[in-house]
Protein backbone atom coordinates (compact mmCIF):
# COMPACT_ATOMS: atom_id res chain seq x y z
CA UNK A 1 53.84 121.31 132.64
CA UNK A 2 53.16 117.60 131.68
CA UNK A 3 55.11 116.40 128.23
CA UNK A 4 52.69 116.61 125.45
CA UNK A 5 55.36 114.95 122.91
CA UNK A 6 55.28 111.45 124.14
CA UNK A 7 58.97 111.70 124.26
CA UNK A 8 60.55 110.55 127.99
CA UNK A 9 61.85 113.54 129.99
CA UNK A 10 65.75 113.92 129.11
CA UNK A 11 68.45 114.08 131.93
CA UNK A 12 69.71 117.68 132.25
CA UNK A 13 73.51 117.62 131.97
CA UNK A 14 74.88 118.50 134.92
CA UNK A 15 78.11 120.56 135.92
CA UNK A 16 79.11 117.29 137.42
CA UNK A 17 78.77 115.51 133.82
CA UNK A 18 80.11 118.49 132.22
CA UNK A 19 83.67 118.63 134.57
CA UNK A 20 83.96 113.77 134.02
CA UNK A 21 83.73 114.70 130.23
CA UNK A 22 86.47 117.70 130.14
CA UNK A 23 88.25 115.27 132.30
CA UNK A 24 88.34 112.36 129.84
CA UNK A 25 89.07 114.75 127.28
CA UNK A 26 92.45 116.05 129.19
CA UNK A 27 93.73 112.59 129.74
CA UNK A 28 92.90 111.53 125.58
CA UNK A 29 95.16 114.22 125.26
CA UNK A 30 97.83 113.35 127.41
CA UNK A 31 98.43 110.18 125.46
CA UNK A 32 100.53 111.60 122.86
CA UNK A 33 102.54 113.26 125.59
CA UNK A 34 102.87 109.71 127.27
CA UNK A 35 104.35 108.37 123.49
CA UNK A 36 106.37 111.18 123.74
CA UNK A 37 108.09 109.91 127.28
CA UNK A 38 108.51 106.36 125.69
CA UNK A 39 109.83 107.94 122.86
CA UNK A 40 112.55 110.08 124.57
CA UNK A 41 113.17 106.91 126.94
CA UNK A 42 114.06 105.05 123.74
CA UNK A 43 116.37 107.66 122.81
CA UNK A 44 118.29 108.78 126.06
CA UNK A 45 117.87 106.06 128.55
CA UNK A 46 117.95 102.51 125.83
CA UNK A 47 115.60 100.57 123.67
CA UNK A 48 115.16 98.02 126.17
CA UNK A 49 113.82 100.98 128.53
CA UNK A 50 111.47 102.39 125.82
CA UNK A 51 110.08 98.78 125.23
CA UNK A 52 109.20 98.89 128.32
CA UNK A 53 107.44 101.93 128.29
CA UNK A 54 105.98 101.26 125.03
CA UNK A 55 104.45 98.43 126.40
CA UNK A 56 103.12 99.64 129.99
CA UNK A 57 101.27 102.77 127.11
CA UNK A 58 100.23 99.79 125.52
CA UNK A 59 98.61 98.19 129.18
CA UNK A 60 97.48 101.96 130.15
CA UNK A 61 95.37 101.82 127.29
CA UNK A 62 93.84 98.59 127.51
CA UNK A 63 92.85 99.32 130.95
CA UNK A 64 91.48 102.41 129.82
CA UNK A 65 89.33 101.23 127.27
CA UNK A 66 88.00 98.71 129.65
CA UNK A 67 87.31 101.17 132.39
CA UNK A 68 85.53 103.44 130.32
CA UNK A 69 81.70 103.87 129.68
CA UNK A 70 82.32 106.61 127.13
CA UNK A 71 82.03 104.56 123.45
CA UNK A 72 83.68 107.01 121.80
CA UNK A 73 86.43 106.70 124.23
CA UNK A 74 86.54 103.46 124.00
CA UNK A 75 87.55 103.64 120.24
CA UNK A 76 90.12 105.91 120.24
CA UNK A 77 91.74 104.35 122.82
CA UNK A 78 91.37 100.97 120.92
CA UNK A 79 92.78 102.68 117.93
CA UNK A 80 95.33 104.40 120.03
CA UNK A 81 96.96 101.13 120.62
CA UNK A 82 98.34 101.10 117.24
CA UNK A 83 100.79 104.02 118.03
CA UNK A 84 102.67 101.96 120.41
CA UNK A 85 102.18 99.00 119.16
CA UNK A 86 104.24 100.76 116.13
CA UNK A 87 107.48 101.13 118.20
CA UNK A 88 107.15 98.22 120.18
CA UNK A 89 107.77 95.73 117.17
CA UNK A 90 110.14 98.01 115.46
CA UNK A 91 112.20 97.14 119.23
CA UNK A 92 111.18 93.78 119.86
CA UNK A 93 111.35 92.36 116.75
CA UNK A 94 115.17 90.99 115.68
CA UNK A 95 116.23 93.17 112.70
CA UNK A 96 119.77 93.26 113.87
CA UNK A 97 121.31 90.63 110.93
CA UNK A 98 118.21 91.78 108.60
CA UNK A 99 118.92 94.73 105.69
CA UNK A 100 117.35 97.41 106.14
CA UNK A 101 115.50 98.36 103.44
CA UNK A 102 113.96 95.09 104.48
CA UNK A 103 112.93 96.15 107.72
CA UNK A 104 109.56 98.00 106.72
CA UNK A 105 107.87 94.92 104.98
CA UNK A 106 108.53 92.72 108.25
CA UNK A 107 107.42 95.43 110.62
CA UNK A 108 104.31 96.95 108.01
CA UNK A 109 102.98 93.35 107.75
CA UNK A 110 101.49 92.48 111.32
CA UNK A 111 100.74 95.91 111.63
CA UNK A 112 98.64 95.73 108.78
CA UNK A 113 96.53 92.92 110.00
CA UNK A 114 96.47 94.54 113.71
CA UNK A 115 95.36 97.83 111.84
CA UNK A 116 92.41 95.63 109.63
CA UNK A 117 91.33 93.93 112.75
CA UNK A 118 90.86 97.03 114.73
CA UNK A 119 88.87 98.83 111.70
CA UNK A 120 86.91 95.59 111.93
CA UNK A 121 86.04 95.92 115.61
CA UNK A 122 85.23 99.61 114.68
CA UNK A 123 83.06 99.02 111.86
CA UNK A 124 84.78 101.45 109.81
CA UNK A 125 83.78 101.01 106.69
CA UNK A 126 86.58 101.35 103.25
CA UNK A 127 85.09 104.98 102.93
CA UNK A 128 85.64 105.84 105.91
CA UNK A 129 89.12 104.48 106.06
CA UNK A 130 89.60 106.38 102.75
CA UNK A 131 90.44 103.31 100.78
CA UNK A 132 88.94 104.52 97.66
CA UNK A 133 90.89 105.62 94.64
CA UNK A 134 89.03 109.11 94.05
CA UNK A 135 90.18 111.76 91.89
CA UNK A 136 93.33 110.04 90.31
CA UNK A 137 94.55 112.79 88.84
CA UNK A 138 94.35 114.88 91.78
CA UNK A 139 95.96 112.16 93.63
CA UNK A 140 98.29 111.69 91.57
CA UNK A 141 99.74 115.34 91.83
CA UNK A 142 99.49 115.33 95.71
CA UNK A 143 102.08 111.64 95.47
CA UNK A 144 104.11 114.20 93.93
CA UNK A 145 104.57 116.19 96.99
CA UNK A 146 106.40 113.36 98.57
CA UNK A 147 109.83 114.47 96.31
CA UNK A 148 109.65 118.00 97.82
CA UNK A 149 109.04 116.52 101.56
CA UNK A 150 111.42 113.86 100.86
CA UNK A 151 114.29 116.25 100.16
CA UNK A 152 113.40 118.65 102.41
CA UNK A 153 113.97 115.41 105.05
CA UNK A 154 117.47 114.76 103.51
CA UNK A 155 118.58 118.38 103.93
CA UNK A 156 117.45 118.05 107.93
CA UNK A 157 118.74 114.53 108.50
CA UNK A 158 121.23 113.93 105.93
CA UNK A 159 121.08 109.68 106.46
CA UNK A 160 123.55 107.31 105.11
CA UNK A 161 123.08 105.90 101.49
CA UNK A 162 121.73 102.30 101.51
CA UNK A 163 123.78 102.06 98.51
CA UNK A 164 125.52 99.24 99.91
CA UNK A 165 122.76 97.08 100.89
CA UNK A 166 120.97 97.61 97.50
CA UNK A 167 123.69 95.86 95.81
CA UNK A 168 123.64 92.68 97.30
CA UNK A 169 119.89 92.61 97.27
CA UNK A 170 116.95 93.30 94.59
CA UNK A 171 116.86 96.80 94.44
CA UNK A 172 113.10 97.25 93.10
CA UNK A 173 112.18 95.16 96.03
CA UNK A 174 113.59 97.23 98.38
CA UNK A 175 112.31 100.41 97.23
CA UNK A 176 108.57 98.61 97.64
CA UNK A 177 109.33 97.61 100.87
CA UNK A 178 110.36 101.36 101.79
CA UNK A 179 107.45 103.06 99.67
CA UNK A 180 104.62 101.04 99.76
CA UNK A 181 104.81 99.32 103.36
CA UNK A 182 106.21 102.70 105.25
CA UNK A 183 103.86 105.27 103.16
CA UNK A 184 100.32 102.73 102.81
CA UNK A 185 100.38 100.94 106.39
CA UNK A 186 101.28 104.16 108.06
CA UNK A 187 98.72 106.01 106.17
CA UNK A 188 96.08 103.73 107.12
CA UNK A 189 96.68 103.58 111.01
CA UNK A 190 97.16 107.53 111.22
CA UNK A 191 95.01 109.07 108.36
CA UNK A 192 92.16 106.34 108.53
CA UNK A 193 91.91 104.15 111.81
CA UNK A 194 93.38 106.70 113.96
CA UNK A 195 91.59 109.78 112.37
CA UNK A 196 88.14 108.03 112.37
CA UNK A 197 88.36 106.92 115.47
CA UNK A 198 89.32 110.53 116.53
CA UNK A 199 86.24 112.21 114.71
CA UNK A 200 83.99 110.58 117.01
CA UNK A 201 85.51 111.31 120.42
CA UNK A 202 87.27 114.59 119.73
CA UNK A 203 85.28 116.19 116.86
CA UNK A 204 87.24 118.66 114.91
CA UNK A 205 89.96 118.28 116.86
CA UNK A 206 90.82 115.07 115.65
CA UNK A 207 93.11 115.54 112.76
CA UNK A 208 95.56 117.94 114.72
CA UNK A 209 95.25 114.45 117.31
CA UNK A 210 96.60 112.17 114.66
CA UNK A 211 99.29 114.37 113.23
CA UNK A 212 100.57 115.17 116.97
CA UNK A 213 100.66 111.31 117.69
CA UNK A 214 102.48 110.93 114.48
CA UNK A 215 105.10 113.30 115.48
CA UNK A 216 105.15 111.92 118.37
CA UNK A 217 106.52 108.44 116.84
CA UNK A 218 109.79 110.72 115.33
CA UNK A 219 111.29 111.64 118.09
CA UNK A 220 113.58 109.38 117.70
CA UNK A 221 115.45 111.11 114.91
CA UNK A 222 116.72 113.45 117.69
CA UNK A 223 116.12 116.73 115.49
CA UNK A 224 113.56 119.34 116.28
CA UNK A 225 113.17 120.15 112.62
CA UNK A 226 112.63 117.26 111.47
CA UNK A 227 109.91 116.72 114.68
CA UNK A 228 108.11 119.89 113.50
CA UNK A 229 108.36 118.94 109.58
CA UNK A 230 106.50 115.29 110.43
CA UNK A 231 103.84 117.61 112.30
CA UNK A 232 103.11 120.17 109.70
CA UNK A 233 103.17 116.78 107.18
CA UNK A 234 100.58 115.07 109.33
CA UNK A 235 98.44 117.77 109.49
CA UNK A 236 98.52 118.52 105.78
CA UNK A 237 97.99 114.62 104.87
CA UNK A 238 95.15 114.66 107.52
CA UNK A 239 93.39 117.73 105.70
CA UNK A 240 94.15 116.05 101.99
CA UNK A 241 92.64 113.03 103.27
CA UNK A 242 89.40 114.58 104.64
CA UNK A 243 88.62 116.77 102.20
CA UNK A 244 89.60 114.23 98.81
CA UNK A 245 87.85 111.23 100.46
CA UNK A 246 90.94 109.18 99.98
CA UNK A 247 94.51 108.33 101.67
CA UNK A 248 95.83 107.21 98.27
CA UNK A 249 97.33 110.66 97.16
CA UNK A 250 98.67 110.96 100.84
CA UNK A 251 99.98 107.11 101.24
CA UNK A 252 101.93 107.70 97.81
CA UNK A 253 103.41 111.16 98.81
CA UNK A 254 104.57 109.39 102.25
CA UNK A 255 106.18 106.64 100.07
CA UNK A 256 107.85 108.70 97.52
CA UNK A 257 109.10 110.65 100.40
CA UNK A 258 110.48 108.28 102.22
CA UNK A 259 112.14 106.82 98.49
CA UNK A 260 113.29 110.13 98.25
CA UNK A 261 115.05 110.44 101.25
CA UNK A 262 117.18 107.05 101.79
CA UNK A 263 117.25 106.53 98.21
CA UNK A 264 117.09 109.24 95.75
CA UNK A 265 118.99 112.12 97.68
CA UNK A 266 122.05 109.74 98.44
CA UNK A 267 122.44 108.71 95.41
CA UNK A 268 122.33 112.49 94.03
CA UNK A 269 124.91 113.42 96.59
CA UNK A 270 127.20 110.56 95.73
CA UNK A 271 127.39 111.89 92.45
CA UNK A 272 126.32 115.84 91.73
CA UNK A 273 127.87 115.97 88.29
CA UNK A 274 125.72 113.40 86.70
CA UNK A 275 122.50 114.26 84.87
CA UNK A 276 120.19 112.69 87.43
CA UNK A 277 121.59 115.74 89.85
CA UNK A 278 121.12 118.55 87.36
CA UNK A 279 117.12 117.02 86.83
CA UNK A 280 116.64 116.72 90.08
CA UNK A 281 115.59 119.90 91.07
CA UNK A 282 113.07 120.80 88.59
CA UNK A 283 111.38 117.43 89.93
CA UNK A 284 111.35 118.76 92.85
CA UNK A 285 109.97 122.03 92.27
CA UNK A 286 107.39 120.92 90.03
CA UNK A 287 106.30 117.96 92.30
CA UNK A 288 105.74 120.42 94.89
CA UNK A 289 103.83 122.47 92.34
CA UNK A 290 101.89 120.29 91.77
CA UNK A 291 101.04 119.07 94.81
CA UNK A 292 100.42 122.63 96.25
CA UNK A 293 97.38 123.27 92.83
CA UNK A 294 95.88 119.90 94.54
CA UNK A 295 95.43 121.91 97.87
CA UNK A 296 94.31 124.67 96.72
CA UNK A 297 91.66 122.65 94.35
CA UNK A 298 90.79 120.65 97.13
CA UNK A 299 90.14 123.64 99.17
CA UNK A 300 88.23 125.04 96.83
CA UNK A 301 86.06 122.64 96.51
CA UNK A 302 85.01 122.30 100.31
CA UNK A 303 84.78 126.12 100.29
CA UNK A 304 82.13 126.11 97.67
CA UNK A 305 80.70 122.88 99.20
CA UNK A 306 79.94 124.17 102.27
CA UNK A 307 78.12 127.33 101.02
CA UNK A 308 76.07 124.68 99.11
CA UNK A 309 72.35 123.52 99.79
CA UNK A 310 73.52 119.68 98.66
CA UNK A 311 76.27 119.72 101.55
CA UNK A 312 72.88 118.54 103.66
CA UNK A 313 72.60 114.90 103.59
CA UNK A 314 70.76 113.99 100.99
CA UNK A 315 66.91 112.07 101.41
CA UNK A 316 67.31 112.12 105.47
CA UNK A 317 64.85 114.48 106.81
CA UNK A 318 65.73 115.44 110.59
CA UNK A 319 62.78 113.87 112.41
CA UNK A 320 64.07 110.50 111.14
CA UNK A 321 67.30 110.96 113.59
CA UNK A 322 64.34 111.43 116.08
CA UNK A 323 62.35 108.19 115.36
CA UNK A 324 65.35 106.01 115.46
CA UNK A 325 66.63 107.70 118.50
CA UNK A 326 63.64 106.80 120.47
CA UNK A 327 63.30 103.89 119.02
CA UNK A 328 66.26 102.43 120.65
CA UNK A 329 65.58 103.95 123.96
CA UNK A 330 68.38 106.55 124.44
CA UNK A 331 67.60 109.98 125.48
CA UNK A 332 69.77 112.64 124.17
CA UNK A 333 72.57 112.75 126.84
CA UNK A 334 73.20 109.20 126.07
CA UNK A 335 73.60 108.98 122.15
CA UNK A 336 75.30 112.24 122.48
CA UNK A 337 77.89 110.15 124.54
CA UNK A 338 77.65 107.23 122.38
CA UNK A 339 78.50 109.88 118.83
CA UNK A 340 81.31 112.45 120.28
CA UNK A 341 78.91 115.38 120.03
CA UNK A 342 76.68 117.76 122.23
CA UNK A 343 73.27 116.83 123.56
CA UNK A 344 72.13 120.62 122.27
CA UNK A 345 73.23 119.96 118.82
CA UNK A 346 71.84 116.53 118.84
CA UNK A 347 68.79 118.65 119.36
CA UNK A 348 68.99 120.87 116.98
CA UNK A 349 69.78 118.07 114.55
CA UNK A 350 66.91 116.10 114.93
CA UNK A 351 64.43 119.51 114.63
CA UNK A 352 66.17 120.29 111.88
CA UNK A 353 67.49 123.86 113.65
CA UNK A 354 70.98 122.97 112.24
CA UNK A 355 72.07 121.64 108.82
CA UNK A 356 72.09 117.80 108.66
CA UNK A 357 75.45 117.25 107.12
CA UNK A 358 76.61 113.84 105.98
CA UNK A 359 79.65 114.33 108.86
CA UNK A 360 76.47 114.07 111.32
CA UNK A 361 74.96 111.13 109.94
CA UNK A 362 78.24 109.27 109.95
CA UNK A 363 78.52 109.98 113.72
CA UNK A 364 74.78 109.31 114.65
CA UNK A 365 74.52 106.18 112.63
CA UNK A 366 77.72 104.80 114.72
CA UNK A 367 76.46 105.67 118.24
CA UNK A 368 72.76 104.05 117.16
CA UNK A 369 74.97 100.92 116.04
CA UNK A 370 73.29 100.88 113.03
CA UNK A 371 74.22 100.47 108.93
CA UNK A 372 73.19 103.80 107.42
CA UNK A 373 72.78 102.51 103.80
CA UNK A 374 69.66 100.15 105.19
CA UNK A 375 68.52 101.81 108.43
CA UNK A 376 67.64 105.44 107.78
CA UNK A 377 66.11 104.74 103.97
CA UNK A 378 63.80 102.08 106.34
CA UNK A 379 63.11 104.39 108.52
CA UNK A 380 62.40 107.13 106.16
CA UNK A 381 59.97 105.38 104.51
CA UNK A 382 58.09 104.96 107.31
């Protein structure tokens, strides 16, 4: 029957297409098994060994991204270099003679340019990244979560008190270097490059990606509680931060609980008698409180915005997904590639058989290359 729509004839997906995608999937998913080995090399063989295999990950995934055709591949496995990259400068890097506390700042700053330059090369935009202030009050009472995980690190880990090295340097200084540097810059590569860059080659998958990479990266604390507490922690940060639009709740709870544990709880043990000690655990308890209402507000909310008619993307009418679709030559098979989703729901999408979400646009916009603000009202006009 001839095609009446004017539309070229789209390439069935073939078993063939089907078993090269599965296939890419399995091996996106053997990287955090692969930081895993590095990480255990680090740990039982020496650090010299795990540089090493830090850095052949680090070559693995640069020929990887090169090698691929799959643009969605070749993001996450951009992004995927930051993981790595991580341990590799926390090895390389001579912190011998340097104080610790001191040792965040000089390894957060490069990675914080790295991590800018790749959300450049991704055009990921500050939304996307969740570097937005949102709700402050309701990220304000998710920072206070960070006491409870904080202490709940100290009772697995029990570290030494940095007591010590806080008296022969600034003390407030310090404490930024461990709260802001090691909560913000690690909130930024896992809950907004990472994660983004996960979204558009794994789907829904991606947040339980970034929280198992995370964990991945604390295996060298040689406890399997504390391995599993940094996985439930990444997962819960990676839901905050999709459903509040913002890592700032998430990158202060990280900080605080990362004050809490080489600061706070050290100094509470050194001296239980005092009145900081007897405080200490109604902080705790009410931190947690409150960050546990900010869930379950958060959740809330998504629950009644999905049963919403408003949670479909706003002035975008399907058949404009259509017209800009064809009017950069790709059939359905090949922006489906290009966004991370299936051909059939591209489909469906673009004749309006399922709910245009804003998730969709996001993705669609990115495989088209193009800068939703200007394209799609353009577009729509016409």
């Amino acid at each position: 029957m001839a095609n009446i729509s004017g539309e070229k004839s789209q390439p069935r997906v073939t078993p063939d297409d089907q078993r090269t995608q599965a296939a890419n999937i399995q091996i996106l998913w053997a990287y955090p098994l692969l930081i895993a080995v590095a990480e255990v090399t680090t740990v039982v063989i020496s650090p010299q060994a795990g540089l090493i295999a830090h850095g052949l990950l680090l070559v693995m995934l640069i020929i990887h991204r090169a090698i691929t055709p799959r643009e969605a591949e070749q993001q996450l496995t951009l992004a995927l270099l930051l993981a790595p990259l991580t341990r590799v400068l926390s090895l390389a890097l001579p912190l011998n003679h340097i104080s610790q506390p001191y040792w965040y700042g000089l390894i957060a700053l490069p990675l914080l340019v790295v991590a800018w330059l790749t959300g450049r090369r991704l055009r990921l935009s500050r939304r996307k990244l969740g570097l937005r202030p949102g709700n402050l009050l309701l990220q304000g009472m998710v920072a206070a979560g960070g006491l409870g995980l904080g202490a709940a690190a100290y009772a697995i880990l029990r570290p030494a008190p940095m007591a010590g090295d806080l008296a022969l340097h600034a003390p407030l200084l310090s404490a930024l270097a461990i709260v802001i540097c090691g909560g913000l810059v690690e909130e930024i590569i896992f809950r907004g490059v990472l994660q983004a860059a996960a979204v558009r080659a794994l789907g829904r998958w991606a947040m339980i990606y970034g929280a198992l990479v995370f964990a991945m990266l604390q295996i060298g604390y040689r406890s399997p509680e504390y391995l599993l507490l940094a996985l439930g922690a990444g997962l819960l940060f990676a839901y905050i931060a999709r459903l509040s639009g913002s890592i700032l709740g998430v990158a202060l709870a990280h900080g605080m609980a990362n004050g809490t544990l080489l600061f706070l709880m050290p100094a509470l043990t050194a001296n239980p008698a005092g009145p900081a000690a007897r405080l200490a655990p109604w902080a705790i308890g009410a931190g947690t409180l409150l960050a546990l209402s900010a869930c379950g507000m958060l959740l809330r909310q998504a629950l009644g915005r999905r049963g919403a008619p408003e949670a479909v993307a706003p002035g975008i009418q399907p058949g404009v997904l259509r017209e800009l679709r064809i009017r950069s030559n790709l059939t359905y098979v090949q922006l489906a590639l290009r966004c991370g989703i299936s051909a059939r729901l591209l489909a469906e999408l673009e004749y309006g058989l399922c709910p245009l979400l804003p998730e969709h646009i996001d993705l669609i916009t990115a495989g088209l290359r193009i800068k939703q603000q200007t394209a799609l009202p353009a577009a729509h006009k016409r």
